[in-house]
PDB file of N, CA and C in Angstrom:
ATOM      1  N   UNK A   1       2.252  -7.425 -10.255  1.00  0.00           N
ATOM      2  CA  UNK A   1       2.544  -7.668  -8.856  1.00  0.00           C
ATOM      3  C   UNK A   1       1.561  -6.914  -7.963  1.00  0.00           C
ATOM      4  N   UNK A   2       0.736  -5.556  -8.377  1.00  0.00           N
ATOM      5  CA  UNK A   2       0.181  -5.110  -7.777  1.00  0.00           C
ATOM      6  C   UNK A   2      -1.089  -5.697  -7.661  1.00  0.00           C
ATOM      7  N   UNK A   3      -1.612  -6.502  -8.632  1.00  0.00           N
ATOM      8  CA  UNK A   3      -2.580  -7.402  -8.456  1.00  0.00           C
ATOM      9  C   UNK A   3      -2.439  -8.511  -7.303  1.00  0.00           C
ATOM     10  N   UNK A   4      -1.098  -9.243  -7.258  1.00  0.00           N
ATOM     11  CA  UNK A   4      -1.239 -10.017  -6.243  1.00  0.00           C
ATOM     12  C   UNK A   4      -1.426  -9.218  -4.519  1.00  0.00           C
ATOM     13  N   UNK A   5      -0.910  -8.570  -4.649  1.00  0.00           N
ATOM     14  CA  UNK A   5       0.023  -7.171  -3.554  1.00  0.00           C
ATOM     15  C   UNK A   5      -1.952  -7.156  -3.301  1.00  0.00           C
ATOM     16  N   UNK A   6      -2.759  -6.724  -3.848  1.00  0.00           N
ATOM     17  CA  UNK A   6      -4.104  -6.030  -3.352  1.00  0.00           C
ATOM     18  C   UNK A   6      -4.917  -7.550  -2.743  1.00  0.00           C
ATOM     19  N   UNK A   7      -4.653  -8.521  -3.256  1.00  0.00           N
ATOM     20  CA  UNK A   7      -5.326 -10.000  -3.284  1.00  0.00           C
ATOM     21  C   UNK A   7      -4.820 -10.569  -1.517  1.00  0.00           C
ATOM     22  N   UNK A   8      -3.192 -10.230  -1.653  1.00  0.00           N
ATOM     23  CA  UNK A   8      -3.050 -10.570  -0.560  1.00  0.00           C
ATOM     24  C   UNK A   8      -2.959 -10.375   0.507  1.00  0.00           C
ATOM     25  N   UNK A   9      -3.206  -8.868   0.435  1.00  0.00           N
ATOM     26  CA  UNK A   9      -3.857  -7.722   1.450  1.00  0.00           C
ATOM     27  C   UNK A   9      -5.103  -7.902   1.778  1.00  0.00           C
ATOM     28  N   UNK A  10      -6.373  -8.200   1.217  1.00  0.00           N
ATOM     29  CA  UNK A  10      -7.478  -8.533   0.837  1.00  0.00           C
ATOM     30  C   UNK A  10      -7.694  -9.362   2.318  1.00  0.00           C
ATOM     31  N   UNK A  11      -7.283 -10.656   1.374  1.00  0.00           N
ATOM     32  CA  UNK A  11      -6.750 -11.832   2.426  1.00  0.00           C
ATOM     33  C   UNK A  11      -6.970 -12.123   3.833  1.00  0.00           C
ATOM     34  N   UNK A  12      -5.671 -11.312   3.960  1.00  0.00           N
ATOM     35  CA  UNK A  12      -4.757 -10.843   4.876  1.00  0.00           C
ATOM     36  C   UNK A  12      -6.134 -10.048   5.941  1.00  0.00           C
ATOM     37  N   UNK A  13      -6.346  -9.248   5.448  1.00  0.00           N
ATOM     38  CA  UNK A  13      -7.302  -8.231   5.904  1.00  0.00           C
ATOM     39  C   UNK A  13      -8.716  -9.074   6.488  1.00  0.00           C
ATOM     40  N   UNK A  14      -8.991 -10.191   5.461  1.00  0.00           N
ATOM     41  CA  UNK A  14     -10.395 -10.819   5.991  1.00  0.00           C
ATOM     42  C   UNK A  14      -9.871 -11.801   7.168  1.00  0.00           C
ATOM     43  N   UNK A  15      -8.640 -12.087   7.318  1.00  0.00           N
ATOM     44  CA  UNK A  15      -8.702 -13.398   8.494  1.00  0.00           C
ATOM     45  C   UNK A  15      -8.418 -12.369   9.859  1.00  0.00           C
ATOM     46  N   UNK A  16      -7.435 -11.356   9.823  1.00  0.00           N
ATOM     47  CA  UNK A  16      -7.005 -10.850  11.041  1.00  0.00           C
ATOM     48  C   UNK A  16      -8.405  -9.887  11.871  1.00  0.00           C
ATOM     49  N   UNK A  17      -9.427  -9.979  10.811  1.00  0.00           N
ATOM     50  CA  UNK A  17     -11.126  -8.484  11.303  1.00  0.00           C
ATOM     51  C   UNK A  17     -11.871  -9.251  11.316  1.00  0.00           C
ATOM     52  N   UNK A  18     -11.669 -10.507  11.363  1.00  0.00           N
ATOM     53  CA  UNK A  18     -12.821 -12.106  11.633  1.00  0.00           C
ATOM     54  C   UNK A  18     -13.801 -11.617  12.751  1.00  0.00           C
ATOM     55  N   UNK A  19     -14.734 -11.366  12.598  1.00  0.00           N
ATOM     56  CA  UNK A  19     -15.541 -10.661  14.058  1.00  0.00           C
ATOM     57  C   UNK A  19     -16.375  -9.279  13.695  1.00  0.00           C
ATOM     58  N   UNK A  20     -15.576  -8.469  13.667  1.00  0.00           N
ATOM     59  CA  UNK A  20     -15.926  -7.247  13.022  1.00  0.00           C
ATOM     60  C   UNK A  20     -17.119  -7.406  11.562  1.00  0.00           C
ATOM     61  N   UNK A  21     -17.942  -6.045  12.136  1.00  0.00           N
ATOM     62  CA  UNK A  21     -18.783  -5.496  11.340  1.00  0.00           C
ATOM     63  C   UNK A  21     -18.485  -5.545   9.931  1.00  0.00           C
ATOM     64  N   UNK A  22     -19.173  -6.049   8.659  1.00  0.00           N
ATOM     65  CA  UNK A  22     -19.122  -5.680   7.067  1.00  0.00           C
ATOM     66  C   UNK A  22     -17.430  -6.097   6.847  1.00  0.00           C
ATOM     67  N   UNK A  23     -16.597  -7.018   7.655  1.00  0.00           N
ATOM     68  CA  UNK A  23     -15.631  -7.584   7.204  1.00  0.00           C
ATOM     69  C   UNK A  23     -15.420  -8.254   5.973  1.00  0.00           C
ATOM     70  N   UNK A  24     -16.636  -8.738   5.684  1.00  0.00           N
ATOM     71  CA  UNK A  24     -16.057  -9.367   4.149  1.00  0.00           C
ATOM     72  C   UNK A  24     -16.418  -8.649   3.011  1.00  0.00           C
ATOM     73  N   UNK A  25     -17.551  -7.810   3.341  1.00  0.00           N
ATOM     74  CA  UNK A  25     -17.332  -6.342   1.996  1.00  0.00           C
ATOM     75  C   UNK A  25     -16.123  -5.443   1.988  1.00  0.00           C
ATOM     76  N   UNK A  26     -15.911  -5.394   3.225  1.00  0.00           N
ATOM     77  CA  UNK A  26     -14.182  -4.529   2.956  1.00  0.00           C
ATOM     78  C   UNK A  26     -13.358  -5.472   2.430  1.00  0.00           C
ATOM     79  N   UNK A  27     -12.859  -6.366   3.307  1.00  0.00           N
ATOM     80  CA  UNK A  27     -12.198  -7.363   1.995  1.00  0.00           C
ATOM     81  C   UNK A  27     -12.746  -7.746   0.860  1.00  0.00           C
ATOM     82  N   UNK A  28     -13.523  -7.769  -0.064  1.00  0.00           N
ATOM     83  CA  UNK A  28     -13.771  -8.003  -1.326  1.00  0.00           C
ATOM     84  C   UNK A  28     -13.736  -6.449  -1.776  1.00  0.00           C
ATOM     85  N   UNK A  29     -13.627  -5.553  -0.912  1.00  0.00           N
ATOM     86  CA  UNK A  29     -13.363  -4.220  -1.651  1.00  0.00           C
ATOM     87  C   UNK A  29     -12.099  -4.160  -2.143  1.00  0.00           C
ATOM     88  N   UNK A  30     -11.082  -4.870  -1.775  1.00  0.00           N
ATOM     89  CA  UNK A  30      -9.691  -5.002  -1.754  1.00  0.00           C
ATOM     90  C   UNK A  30      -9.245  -6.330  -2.746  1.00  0.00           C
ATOM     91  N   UNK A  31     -10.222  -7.330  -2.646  1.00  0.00           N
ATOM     92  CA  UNK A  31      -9.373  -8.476  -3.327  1.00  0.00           C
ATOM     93  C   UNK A  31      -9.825  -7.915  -5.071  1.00  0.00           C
ATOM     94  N   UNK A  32     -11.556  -7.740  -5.071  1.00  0.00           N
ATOM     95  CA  UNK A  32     -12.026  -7.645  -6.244  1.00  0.00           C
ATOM     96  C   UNK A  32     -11.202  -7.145  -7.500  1.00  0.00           C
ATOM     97  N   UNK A  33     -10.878  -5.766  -6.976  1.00  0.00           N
ATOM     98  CA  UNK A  33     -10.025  -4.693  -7.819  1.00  0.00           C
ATOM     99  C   UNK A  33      -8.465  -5.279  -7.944  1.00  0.00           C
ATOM    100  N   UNK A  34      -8.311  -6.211  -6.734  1.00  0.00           N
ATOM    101  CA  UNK A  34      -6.950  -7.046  -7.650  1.00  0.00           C
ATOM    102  C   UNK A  34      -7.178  -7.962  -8.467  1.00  0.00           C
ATOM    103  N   UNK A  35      -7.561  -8.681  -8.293  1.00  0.00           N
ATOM    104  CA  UNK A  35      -8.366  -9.876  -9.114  1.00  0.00           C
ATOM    105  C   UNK A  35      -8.695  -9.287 -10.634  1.00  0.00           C
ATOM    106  N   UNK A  36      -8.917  -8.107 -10.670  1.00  0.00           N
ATOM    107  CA  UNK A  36      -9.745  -7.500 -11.803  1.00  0.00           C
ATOM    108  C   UNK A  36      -7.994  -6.945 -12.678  1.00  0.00           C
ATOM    109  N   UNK A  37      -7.373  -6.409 -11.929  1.00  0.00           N
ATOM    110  CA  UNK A  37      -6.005  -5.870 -12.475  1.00  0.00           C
ATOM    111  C   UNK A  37      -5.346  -6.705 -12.877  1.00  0.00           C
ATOM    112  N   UNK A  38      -5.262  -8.117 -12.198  1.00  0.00           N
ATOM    113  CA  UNK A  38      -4.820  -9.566 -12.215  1.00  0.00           C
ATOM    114  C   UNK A  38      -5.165  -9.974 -13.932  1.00  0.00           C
ATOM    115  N   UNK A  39      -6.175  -9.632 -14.145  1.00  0.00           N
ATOM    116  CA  UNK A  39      -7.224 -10.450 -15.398  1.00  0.00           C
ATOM    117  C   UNK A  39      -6.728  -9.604 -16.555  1.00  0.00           C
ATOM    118  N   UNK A  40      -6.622  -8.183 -16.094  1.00  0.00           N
ATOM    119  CA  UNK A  40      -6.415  -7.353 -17.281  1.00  0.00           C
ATOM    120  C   UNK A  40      -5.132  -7.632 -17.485  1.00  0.00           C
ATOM    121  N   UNK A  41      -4.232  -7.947 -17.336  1.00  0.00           N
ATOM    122  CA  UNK A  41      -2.623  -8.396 -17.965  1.00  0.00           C
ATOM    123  C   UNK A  41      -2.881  -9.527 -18.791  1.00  0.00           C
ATOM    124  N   UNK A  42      -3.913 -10.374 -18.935  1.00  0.00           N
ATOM    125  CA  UNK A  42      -4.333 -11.342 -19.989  1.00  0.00           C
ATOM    126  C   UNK A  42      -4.584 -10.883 -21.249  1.00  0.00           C
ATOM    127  N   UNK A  43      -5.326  -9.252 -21.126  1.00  0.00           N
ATOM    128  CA  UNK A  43      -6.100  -8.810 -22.437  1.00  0.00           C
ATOM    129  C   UNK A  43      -4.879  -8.105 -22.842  1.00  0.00           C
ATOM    130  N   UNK A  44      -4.733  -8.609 -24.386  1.00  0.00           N
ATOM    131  CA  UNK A  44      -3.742  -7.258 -25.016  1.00  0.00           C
ATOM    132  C   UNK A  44      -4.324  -6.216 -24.509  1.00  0.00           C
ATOM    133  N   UNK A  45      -5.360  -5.729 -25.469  1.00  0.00           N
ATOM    134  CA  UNK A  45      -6.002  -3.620 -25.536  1.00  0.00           C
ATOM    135  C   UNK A  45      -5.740  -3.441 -23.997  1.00  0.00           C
ATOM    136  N   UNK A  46      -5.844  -4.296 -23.146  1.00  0.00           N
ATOM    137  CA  UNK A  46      -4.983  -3.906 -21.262  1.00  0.00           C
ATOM    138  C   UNK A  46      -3.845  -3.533 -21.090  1.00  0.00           C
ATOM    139  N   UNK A  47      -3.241  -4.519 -21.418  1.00  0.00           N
ATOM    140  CA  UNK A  47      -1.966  -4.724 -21.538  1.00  0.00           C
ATOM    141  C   UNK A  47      -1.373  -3.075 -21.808  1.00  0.00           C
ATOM    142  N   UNK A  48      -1.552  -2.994 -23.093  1.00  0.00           N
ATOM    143  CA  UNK A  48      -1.601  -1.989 -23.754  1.00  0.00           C
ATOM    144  C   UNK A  48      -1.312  -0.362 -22.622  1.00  0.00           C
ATOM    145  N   UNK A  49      -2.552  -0.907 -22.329  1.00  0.00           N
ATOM    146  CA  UNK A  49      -2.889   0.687 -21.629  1.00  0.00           C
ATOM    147  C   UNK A  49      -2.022   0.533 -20.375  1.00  0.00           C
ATOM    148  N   UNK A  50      -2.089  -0.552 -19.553  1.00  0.00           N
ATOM    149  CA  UNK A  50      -1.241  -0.572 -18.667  1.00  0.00           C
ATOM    150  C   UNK A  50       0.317  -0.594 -18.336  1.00  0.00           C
ATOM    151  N   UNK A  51       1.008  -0.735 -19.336  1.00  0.00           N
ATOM    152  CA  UNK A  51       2.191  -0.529 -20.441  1.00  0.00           C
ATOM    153  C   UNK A  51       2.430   1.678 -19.828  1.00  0.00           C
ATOM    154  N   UNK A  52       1.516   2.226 -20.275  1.00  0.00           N
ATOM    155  CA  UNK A  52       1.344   3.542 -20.814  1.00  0.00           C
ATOM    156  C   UNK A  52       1.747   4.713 -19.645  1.00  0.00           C
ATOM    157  N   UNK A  53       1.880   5.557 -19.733  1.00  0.00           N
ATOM    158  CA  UNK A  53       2.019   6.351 -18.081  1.00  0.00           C
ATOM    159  C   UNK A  53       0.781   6.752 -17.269  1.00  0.00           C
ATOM    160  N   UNK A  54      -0.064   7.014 -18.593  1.00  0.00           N
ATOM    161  CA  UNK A  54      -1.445   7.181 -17.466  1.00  0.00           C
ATOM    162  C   UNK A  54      -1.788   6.003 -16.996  1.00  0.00           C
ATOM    163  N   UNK A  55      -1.794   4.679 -17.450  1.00  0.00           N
ATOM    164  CA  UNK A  55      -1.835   3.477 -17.103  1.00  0.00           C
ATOM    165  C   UNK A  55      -1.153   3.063 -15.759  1.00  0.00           C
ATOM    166  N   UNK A  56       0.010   3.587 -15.969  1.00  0.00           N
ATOM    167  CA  UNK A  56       0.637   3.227 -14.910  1.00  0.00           C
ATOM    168  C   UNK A  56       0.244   3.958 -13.455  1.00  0.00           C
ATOM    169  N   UNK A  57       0.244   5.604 -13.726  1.00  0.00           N
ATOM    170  CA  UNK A  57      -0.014   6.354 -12.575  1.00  0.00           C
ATOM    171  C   UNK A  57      -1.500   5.883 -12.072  1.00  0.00           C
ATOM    172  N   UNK A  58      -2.219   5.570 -12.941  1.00  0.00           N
ATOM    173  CA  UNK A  58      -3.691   5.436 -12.281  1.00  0.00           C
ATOM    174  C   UNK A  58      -3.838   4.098 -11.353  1.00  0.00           C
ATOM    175  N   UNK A  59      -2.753   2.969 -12.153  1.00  0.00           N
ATOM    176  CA  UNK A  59      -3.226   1.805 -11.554  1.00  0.00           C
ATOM    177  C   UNK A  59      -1.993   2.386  -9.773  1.00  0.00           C
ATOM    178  N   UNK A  60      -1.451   2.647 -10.180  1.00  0.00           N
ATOM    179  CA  UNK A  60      -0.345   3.143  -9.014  1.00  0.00           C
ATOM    180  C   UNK A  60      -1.391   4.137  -7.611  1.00  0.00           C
ATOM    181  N   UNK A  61      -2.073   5.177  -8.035  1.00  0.00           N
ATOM    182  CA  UNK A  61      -3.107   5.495  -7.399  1.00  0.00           C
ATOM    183  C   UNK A  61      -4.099   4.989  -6.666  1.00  0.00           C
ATOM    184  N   UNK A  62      -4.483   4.086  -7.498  1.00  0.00           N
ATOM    185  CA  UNK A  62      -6.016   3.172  -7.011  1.00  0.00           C
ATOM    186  C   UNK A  62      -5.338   1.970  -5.831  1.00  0.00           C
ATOM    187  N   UNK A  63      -4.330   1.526  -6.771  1.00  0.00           N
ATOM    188  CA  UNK A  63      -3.497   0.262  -5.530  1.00  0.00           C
ATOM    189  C   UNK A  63      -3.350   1.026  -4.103  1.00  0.00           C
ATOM    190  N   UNK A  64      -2.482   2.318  -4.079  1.00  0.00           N
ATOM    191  CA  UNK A  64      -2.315   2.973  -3.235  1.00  0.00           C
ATOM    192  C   UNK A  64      -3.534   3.484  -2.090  1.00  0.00           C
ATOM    193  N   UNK A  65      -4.398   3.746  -3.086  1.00  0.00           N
ATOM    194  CA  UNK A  65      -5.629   3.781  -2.012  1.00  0.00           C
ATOM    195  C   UNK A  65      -6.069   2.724  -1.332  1.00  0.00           C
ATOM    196  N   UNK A  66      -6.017   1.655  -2.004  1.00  0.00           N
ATOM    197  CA  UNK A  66      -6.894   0.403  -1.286  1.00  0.00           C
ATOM    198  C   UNK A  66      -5.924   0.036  -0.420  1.00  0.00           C
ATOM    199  N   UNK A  67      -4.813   0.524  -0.577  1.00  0.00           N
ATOM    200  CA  UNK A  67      -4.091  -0.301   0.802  1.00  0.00           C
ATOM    201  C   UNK A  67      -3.964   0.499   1.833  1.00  0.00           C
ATOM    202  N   UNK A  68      -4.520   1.645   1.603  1.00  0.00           N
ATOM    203  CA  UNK A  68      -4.278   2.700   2.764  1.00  0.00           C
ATOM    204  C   UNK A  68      -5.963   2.521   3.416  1.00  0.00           C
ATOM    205  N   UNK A  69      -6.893   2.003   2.405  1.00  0.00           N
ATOM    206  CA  UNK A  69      -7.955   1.433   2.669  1.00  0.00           C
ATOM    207  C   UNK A  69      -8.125   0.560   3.715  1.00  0.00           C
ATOM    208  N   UNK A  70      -7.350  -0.393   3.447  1.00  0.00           N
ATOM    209  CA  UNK A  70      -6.966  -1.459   3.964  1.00  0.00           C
ATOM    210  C   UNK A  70      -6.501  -1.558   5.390  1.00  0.00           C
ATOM    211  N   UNK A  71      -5.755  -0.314   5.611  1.00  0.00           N
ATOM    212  CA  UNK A  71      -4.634  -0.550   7.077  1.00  0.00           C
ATOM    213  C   UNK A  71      -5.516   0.312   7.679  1.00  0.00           C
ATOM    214  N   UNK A  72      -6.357   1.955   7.273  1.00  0.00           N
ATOM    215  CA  UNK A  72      -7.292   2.022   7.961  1.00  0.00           C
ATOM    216  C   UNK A  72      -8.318   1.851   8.556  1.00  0.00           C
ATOM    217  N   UNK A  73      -8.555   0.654   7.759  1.00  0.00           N
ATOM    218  CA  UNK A  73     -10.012  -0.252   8.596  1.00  0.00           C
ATOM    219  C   UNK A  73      -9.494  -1.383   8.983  1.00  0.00           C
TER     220      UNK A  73
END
């Protein structure tokens, strides 16, 4: 879910800063890394790790940043 959650923030983020400076590198800073978290629930050895607690806290971290990413720009 946190894959969709970063994708549709992403999104979200490129239609409402339509105008603004390096708008679509900040949004692809945001969709990419969901898209990418998105893909890894396909791979077992992912799966796996993301299953795990460091798995979890890290992907929990990184999501957390990009959306704080996100609302600050």
């Amino acid at each position: 879910m946190g894959g969709y959650l970063l994708i549709a923030v992403g999104l979200i983020n490129l239609r409402y800063q339509t105008g603004h400076n390096e708008v679509l590198s900040h949004s692809l800073s945001i969709i990419i890394p969901g898209a990418l978290l998105l893909a890894l629930t396909w791979i077992s050895g992912a799966q796996q790790f993301l299953k795990s607690r460091i798995g979890k806290i890290l992907t929990i971290v990184i999501g957390l940043g990009l959306l704080g990413f996100a609302v600050i720009n």
